[in-house]
Protein backbone atom coordinates (compact mmCIF):
# COMPACT_ATOMS: atom_id res chain seq x y z
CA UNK A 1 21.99 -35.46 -38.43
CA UNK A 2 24.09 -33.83 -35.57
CA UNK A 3 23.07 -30.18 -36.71
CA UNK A 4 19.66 -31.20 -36.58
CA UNK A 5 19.48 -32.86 -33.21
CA UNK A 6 21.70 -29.90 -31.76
CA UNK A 7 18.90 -27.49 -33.41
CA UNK A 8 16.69 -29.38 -31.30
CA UNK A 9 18.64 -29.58 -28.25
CA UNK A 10 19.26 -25.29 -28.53
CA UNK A 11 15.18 -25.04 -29.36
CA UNK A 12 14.57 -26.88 -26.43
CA UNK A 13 17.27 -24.80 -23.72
CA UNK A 14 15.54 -21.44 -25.01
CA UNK A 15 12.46 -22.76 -24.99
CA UNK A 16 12.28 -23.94 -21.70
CA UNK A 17 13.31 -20.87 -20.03
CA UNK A 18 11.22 -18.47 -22.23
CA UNK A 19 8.03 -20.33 -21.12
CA UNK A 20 9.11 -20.19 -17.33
CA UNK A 21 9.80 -16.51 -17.40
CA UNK A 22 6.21 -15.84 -19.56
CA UNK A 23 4.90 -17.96 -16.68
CA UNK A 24 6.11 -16.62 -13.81
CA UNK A 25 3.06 -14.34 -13.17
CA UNK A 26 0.60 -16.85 -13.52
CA UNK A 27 3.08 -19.42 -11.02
CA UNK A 28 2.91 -16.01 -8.41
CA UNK A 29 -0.78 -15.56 -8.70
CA UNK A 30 -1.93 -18.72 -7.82
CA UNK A 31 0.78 -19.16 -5.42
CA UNK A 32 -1.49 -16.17 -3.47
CA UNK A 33 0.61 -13.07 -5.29
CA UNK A 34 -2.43 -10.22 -5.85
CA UNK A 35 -4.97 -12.85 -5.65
CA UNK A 36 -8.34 -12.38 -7.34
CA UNK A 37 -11.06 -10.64 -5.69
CA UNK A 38 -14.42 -10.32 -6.72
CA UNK A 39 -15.07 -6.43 -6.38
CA UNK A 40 -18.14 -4.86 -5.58
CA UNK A 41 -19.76 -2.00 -7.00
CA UNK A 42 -20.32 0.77 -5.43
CA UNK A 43 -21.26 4.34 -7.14
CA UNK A 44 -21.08 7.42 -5.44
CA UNK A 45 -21.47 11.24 -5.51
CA UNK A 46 -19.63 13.99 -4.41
CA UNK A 47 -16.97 11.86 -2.11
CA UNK A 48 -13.20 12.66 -2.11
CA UNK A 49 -10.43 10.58 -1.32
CA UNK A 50 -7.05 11.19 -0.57
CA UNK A 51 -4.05 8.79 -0.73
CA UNK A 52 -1.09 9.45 0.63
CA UNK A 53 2.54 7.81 -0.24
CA UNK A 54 6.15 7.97 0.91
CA UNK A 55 8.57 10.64 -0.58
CA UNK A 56 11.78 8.71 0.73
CA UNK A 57 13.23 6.81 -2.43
CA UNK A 58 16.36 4.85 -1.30
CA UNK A 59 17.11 1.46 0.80
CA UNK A 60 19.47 2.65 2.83
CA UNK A 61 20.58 1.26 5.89
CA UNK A 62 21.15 3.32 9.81
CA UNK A 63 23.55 5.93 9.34
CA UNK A 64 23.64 5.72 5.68
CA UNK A 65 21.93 7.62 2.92
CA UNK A 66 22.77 5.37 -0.09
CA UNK A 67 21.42 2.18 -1.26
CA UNK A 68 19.01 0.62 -4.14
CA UNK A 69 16.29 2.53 -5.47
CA UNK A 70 12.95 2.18 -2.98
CA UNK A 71 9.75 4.08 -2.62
CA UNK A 72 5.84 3.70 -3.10
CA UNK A 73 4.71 -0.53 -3.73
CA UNK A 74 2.81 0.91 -7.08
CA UNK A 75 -0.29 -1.36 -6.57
CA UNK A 76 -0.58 0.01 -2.87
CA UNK A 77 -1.61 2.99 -4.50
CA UNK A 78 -3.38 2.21 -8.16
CA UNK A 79 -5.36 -0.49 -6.77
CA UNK A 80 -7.23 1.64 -4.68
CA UNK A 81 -7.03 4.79 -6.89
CA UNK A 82 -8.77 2.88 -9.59
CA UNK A 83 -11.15 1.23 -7.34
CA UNK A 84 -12.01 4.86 -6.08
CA UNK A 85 -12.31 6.26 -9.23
CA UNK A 86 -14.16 3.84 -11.06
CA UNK A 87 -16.67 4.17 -8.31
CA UNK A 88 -17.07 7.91 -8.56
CA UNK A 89 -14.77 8.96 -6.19
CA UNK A 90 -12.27 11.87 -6.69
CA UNK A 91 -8.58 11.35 -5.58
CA UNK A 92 -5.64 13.28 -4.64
CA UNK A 93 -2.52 12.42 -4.22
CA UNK A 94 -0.28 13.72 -1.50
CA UNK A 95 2.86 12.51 -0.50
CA UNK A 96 4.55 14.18 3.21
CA UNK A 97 7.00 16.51 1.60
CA UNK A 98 4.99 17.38 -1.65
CA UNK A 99 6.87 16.59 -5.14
CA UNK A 100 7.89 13.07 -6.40
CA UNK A 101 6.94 10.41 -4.80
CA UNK A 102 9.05 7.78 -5.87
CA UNK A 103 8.26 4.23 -6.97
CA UNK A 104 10.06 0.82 -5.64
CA UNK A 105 11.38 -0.71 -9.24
CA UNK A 106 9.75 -3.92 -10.01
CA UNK A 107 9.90 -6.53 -12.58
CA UNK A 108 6.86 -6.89 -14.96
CA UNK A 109 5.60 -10.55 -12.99
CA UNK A 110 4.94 -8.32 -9.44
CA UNK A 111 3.06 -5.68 -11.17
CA UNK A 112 -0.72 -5.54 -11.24
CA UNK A 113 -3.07 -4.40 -14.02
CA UNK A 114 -3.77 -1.13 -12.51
CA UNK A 115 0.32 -0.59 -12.19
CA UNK A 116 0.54 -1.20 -15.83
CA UNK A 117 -2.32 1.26 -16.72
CA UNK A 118 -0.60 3.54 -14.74
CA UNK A 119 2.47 3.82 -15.11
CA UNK A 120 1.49 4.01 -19.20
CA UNK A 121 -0.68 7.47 -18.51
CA UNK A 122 1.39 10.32 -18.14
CA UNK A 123 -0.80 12.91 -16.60
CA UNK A 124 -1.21 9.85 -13.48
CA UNK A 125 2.35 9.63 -13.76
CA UNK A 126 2.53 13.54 -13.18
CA UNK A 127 0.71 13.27 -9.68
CA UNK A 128 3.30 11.10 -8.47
CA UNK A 129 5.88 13.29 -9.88
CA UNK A 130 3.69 16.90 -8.42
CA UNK A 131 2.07 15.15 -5.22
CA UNK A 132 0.41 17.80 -3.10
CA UNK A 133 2.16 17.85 0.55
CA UNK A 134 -0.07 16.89 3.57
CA UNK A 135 1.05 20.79 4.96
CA UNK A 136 -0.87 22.04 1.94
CA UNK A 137 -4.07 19.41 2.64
CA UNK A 138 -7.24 19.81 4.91
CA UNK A 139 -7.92 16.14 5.81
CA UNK A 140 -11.24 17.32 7.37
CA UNK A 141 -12.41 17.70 3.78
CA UNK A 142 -12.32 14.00 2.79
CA UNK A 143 -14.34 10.98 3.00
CA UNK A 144 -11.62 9.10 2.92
CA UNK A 145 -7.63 8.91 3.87
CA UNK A 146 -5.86 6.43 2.57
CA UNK A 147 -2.01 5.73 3.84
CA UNK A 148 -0.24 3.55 0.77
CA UNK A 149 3.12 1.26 1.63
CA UNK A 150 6.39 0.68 0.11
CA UNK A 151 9.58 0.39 1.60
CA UNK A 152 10.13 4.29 1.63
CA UNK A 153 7.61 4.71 4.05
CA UNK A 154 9.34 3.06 6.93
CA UNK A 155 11.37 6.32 6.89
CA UNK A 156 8.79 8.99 6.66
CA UNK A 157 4.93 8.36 7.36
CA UNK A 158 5.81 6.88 10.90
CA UNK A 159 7.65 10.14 11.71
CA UNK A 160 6.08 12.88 10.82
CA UNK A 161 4.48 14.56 13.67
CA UNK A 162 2.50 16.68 10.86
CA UNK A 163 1.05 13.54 9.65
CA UNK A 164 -0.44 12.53 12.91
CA UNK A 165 -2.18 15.45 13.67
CA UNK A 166 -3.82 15.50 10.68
CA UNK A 167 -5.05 11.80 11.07
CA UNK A 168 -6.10 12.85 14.96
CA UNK A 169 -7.40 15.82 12.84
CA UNK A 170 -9.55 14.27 10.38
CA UNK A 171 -10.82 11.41 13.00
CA UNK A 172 -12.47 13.98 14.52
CA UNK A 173 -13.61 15.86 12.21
CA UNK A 174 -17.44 16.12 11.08
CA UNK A 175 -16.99 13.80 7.96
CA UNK A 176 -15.51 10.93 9.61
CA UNK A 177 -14.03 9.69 7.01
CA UNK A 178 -13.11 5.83 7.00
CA UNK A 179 -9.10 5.97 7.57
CA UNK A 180 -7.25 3.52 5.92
CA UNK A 181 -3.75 2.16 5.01
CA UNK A 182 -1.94 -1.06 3.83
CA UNK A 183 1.64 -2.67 4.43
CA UNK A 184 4.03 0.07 5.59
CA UNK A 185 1.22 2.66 4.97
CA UNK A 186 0.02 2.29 8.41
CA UNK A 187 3.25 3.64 10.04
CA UNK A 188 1.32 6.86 9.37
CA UNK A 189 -0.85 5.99 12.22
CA UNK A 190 1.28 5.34 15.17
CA UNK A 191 1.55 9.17 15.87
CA UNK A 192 -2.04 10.09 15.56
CA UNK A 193 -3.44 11.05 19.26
CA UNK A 194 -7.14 11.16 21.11
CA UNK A 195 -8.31 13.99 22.51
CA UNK A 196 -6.88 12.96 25.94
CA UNK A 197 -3.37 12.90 24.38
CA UNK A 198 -3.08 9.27 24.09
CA UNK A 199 -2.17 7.40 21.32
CA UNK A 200 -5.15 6.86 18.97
CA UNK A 201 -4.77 3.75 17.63
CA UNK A 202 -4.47 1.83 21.12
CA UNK A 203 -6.66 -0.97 21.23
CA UNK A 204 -8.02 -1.16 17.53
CA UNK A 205 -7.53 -4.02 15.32
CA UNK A 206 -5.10 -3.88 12.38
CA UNK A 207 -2.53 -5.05 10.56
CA UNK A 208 0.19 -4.43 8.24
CA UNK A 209 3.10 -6.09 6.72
CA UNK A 210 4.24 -9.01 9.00
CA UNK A 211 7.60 -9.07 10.74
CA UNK A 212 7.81 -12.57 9.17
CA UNK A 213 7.50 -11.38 5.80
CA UNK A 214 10.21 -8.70 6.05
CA UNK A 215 12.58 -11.43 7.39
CA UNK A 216 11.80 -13.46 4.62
CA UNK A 217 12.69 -10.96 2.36
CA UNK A 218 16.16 -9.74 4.03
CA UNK A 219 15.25 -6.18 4.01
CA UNK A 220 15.28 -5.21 8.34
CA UNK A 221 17.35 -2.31 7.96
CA UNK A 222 14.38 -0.47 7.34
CA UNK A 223 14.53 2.21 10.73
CA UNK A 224 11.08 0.93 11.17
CA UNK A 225 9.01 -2.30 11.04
CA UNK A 226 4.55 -2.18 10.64
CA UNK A 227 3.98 -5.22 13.56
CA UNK A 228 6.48 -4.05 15.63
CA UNK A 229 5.39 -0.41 15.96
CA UNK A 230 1.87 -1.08 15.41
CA UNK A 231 1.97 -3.38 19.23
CA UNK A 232 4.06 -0.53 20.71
CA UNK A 233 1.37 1.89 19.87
CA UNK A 234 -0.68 -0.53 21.37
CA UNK A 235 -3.08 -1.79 18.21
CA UNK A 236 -3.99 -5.15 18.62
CA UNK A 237 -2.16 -6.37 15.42
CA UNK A 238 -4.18 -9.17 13.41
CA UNK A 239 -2.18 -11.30 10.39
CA UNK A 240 -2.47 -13.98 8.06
CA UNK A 241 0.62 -16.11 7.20
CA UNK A 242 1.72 -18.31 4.53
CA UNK A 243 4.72 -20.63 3.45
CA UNK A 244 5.69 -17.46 2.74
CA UNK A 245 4.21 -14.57 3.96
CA UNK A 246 4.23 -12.68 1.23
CA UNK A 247 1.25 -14.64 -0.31
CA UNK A 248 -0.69 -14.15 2.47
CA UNK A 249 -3.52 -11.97 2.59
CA UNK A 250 -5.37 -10.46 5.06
CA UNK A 251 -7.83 -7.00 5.66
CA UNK A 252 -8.97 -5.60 9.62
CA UNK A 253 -11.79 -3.29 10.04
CA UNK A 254 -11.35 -2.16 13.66
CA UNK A 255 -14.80 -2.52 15.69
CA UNK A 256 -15.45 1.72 15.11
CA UNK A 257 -15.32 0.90 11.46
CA UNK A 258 -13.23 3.80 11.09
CA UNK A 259 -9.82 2.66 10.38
CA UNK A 260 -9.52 -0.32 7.75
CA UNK A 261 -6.16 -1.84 7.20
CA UNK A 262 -4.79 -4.32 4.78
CA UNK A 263 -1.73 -6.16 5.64
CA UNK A 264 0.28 -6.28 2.76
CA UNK A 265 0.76 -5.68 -1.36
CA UNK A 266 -2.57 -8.44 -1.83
CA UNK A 267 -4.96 -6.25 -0.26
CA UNK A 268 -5.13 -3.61 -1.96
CA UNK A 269 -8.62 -4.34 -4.01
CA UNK A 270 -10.36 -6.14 -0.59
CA UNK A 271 -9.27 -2.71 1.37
CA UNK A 272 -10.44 -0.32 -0.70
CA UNK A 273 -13.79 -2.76 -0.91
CA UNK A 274 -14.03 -2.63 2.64
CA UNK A 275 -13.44 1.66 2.87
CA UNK A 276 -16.18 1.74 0.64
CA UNK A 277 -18.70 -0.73 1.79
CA UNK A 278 -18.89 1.12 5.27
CA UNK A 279 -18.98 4.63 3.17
CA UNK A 280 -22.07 3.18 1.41
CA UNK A 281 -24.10 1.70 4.52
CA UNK A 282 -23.47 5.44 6.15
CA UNK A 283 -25.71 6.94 3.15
């Protein structure tokens, strides 16, 4: 009899566990973790799009160069790859080196279908590994630029001086392509200048990851922070918040329509909607 019950009592302690952990993306999701969206479709011919990611791969704090393992937020990039694709879209993948762009380590309950189908194909796997650098890329030639987050790129997009000529660049150029970004992707636009020599993004809606939601987290020793730098290049910055901000959700499309931003990991399908939306309604 007491084997028995303590069989019971042992099925029970693993059991109980074992369903939490199985849960735990389903508990995320409808908490507001990558929420659903209902996608449009769009089909087009002959567009190009190029995302760009981070190249800097470790957490480290000012004045140090070690730490844990950082980089590109996977679905800020293969959400809208595979939203761009599927709609007949070409991508490339650049990074602002060139080479691997590393990618921030996450359990299996924070990653999204499209990480999962990526990280499974090895010749996607091999752009991240071989990314093109932005010195080797003509921006002009694109319909659109897209700037993908992570932690990493609070220590590269937001200071390159390459990368924000080449934003200023394409702005002007003849395609006009839509210009977007998400989370700490949009550091990449804080350099980019008019044709007067001021700062580009001044006045224009947008957002990006919340100062909120990196406190929440414990990671400020990032050099820099999306609001913050976003209101010192004067954007008006735009957010959603949450219990917890990292369920919150929330896409800008400045009044232009040229620069559409989303402000964290959840808006990756509604962001790439948005880029393409405008890209149709200009055909």
């Amino acid at each position: 009899m007491f084997i028995s019950k303590l069989k019971k009592v042992l099925v029970v302690s693993i059991s109980i566990p074992l369903i939490f952990v199985l849960s735990l993306p389903t508990i995320l999701h409808t908490a507001g973790f990558h929420p659903d969206y209902q996608t449009e479709r769009f089909s087009f011919t002959d567009k190009k799009a190029l995302i760009i990611a981070t190249n800097h791969g470790v957490l480290s704090a000012p004045g140090e160069s070690i730490g844990k393992p950082t980089g590109l937020f996977l679905s800020e990039l293969s959400v809208p790859y595979f939203r761009f694709i599927e709609s007949g879209i070409s991508v490339d993948i650049a990074s602002i080196r060139g080479g691997i762009i590393p990618v921030e380590p996450t359990p299996y309950f924070l990653r999204t279908d499209e990480d999962n189908t990526f990280l499974k194909n090895s010749e996607l796997m091999s752009k991240l590994n071989n990314s093109s650098s932005i010195a080797d890329i003509d921006f002009e030639s694109y319909d659109i630029v897209f700037l993908s987050g992570g932690w990493g790129a609070a220590y590269d997009l937001g200071f390159s001086d390459l990368l924000g000529e080449k934003i200023s660049a394409a702005y002007y150029s003849n395609k006009k392509p839509i210009i977007g970004g998400i989370c700490h992707g949009v550091l990449g636009f804080i350099k980019a200048k008019n044709k007067e020599g001021d700062l580009l993004i001044v006045g224009r809606k947008m957002t990006g990851v919340t100062d909120k939601q990196i406190a929440e987290l414990g990671i400020n020793m990032t050099p820099q922070h999306p609001e913050k730098e976003l209101k010192k290049a004067g954007a008006i910055f735009k957010s959603q918040t949450r219990f917890r901000d990292i369920f919150a959700n929330l896409t800008v499309v400045d009044d232009e329509k040229r620069f559409v931003t989303g402000q964290n990991q959840n808006a990756g399908h509604e962001t790439s909607d948005k880029i393409m939306e405008i890209l149709s309604n200009r055909d």
